[in-house]
C-alpha atoms as a PDB file:
ATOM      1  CA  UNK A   1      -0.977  -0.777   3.554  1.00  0.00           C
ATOM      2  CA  UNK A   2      -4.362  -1.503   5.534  1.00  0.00           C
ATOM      3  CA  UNK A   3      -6.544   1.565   5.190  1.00  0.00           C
ATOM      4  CA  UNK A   4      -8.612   2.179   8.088  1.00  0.00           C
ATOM      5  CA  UNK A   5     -12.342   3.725   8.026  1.00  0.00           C
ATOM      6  CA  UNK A   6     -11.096   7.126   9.257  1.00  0.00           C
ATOM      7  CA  UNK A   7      -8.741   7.220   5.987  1.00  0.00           C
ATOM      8  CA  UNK A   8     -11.408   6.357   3.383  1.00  0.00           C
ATOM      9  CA  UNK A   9     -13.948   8.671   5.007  1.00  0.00           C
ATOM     10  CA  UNK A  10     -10.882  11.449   4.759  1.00  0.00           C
ATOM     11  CA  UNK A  11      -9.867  10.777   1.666  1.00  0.00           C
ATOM     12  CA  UNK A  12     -12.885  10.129  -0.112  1.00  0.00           C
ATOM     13  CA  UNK A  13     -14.096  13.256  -1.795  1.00  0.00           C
ATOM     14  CA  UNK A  14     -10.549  13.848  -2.989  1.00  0.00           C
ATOM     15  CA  UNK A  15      -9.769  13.396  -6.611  1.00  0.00           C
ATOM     16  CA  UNK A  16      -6.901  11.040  -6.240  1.00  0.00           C
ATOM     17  CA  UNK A  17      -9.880   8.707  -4.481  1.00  0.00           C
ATOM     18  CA  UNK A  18     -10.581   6.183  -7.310  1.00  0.00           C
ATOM     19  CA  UNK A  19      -6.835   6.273  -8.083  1.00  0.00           C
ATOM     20  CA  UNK A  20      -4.898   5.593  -5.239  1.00  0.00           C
ATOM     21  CA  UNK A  21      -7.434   3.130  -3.047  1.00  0.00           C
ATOM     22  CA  UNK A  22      -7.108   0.207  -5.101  1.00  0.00           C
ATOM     23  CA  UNK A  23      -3.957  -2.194  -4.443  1.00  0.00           C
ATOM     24  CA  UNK A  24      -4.419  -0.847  -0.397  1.00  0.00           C
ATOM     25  CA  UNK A  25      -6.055  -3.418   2.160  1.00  0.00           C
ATOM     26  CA  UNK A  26      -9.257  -3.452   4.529  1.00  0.00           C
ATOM     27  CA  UNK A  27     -10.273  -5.140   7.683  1.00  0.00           C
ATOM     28  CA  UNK A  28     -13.757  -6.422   6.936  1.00  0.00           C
ATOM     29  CA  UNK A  29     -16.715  -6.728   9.216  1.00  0.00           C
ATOM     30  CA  UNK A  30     -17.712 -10.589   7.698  1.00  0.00           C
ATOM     31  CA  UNK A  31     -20.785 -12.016   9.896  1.00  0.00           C
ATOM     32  CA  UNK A  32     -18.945 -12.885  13.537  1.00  0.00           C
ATOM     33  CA  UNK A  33     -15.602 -11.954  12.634  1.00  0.00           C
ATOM     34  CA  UNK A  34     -13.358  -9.455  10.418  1.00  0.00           C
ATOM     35  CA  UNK A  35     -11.409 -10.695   6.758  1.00  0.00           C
ATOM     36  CA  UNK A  36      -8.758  -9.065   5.088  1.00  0.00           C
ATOM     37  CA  UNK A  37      -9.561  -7.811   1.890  1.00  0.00           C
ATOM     38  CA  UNK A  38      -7.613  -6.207  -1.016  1.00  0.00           C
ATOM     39  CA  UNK A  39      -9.307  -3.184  -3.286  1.00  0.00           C
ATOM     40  CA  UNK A  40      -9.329  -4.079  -6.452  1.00  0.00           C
ATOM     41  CA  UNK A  41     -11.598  -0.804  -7.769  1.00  0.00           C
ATOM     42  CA  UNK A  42     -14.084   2.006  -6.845  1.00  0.00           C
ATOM     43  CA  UNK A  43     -18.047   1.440  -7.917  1.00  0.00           C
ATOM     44  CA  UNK A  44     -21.006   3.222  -7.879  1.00  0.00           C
ATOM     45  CA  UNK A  45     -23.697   1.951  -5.922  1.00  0.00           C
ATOM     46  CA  UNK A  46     -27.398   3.784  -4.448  1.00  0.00           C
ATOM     47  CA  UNK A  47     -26.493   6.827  -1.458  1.00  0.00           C
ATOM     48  CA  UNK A  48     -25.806   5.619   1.762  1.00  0.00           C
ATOM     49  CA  UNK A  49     -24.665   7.852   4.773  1.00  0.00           C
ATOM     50  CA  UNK A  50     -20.742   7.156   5.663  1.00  0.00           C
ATOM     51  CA  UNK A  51     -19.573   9.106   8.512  1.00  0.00           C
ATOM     52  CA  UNK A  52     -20.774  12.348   8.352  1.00  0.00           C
ATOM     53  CA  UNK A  53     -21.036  12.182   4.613  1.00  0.00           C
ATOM     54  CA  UNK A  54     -23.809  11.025   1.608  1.00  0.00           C
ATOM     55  CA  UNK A  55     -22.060   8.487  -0.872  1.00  0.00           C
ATOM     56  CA  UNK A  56     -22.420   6.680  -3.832  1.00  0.00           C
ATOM     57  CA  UNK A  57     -18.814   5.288  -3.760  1.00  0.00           C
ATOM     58  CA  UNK A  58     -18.517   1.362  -2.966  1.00  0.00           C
ATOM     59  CA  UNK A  59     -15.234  -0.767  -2.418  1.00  0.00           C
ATOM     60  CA  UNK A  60     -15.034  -3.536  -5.072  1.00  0.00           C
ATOM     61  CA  UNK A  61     -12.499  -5.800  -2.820  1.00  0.00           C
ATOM     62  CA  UNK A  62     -11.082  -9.370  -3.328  1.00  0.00           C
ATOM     63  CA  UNK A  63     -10.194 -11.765  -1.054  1.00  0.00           C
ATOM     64  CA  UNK A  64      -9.032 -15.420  -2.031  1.00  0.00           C
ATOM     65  CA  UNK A  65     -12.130 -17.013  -2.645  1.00  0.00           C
ATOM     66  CA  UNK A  66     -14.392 -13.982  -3.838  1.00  0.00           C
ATOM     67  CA  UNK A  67     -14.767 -10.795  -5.297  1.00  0.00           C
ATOM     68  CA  UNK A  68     -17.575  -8.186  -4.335  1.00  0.00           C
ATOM     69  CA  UNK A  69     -18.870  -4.752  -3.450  1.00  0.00           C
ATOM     70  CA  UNK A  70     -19.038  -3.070  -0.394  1.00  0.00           C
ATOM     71  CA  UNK A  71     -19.733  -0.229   1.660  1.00  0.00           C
ATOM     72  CA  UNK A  72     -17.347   1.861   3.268  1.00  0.00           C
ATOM     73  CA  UNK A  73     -19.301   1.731   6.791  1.00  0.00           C
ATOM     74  CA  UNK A  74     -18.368  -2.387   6.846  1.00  0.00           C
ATOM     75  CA  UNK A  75     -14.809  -1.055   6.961  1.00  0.00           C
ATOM     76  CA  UNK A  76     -13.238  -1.630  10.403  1.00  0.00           C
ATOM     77  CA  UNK A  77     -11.214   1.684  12.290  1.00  0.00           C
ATOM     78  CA  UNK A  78      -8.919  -1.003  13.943  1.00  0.00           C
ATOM     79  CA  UNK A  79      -5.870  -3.343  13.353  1.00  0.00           C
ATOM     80  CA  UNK A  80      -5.605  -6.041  11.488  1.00  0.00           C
ATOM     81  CA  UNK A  81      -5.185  -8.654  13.915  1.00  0.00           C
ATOM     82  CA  UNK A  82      -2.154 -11.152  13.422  1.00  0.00           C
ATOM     83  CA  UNK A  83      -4.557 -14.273  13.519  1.00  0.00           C
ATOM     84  CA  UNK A  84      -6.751 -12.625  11.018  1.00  0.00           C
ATOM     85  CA  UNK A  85      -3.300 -12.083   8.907  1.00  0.00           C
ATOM     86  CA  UNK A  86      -2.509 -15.414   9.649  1.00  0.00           C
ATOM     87  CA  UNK A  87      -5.840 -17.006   8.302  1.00  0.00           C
ATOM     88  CA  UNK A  88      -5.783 -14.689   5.347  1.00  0.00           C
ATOM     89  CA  UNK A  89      -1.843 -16.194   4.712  1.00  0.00           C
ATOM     90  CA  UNK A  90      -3.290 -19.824   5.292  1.00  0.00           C
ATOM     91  CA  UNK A  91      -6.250 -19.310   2.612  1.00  0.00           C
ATOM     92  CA  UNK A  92      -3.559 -17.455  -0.361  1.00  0.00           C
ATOM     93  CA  UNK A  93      -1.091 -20.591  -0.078  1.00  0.00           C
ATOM     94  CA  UNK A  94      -4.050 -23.063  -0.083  1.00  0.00           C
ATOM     95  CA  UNK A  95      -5.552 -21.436  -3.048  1.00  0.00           C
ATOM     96  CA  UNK A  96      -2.280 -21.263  -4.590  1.00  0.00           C
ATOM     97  CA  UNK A  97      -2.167 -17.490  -4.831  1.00  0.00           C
ATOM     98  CA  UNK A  98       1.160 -15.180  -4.173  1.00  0.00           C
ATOM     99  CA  UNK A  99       2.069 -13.523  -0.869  1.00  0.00           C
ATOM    100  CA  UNK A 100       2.480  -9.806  -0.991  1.00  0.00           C
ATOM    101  CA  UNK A 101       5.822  -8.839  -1.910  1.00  0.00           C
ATOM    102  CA  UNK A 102       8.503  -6.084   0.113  1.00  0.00           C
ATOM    103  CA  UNK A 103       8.501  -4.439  -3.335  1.00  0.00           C
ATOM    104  CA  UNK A 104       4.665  -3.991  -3.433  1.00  0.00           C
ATOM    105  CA  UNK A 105       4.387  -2.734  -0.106  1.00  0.00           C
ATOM    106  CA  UNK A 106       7.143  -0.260  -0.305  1.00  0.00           C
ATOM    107  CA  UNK A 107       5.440   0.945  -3.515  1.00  0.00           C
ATOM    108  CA  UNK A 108       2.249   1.598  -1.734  1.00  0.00           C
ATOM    109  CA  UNK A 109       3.186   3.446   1.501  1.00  0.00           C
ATOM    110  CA  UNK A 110       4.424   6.030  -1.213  1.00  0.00           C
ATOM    111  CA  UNK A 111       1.156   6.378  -2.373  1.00  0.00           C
END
């Protein structure tokens, strides 16, 4: 359920885009280090070149302590790491939020 850059940069001019992306996961280029982050919508924001491609399509994504906007081209083409799962597991509990379910994740490899 983690989306990778190559994916959103395949999938993006597709109609199904704005549909499908949200409820899927990215690895997040955060300062020094990469965060899990769950896509919570599509926005428009000014062109910027992603990949080989002009876009005005943005990634609103949440994590546990914040919600923002932002560019496909912070969107890692790796893993998710297990320590970065980890940390991202650590922060849910302490904020009291729930874990992803089996159900959930089934539902979205279907997608």
């Amino acid at each position: 359920i983690v989306l990778k850059r190559s994916h959103l940069l395949k999938w993006l001019n597709r109609p199904f885009f704005n549909e499908v992306v949200p409820g899927f996961y990215v690895r997040v280029s955060e300062l020094d280090a990469y965060e899990p982050c769950e896509i919570v919508g599509v926005e428009k924001v000014s062109k910027y070149q992603f990949g080989n491609k002009e876009t005005e399509v943005a990634l609103r994504v949440r994590t546990p302590t914040r919600t923002r906007n932002i560019r496909m081209t912070f969107v890692s083409n790796s893993e998710l790491q297990k320590e970065e799962f980890e940390r991202w597991q650590a922060l849910l509990d302490r904020s009291h939020q729930p874990r992803l379910l089996q159900s959930f994740v089934r539902s979205k490899r279907s997608d």
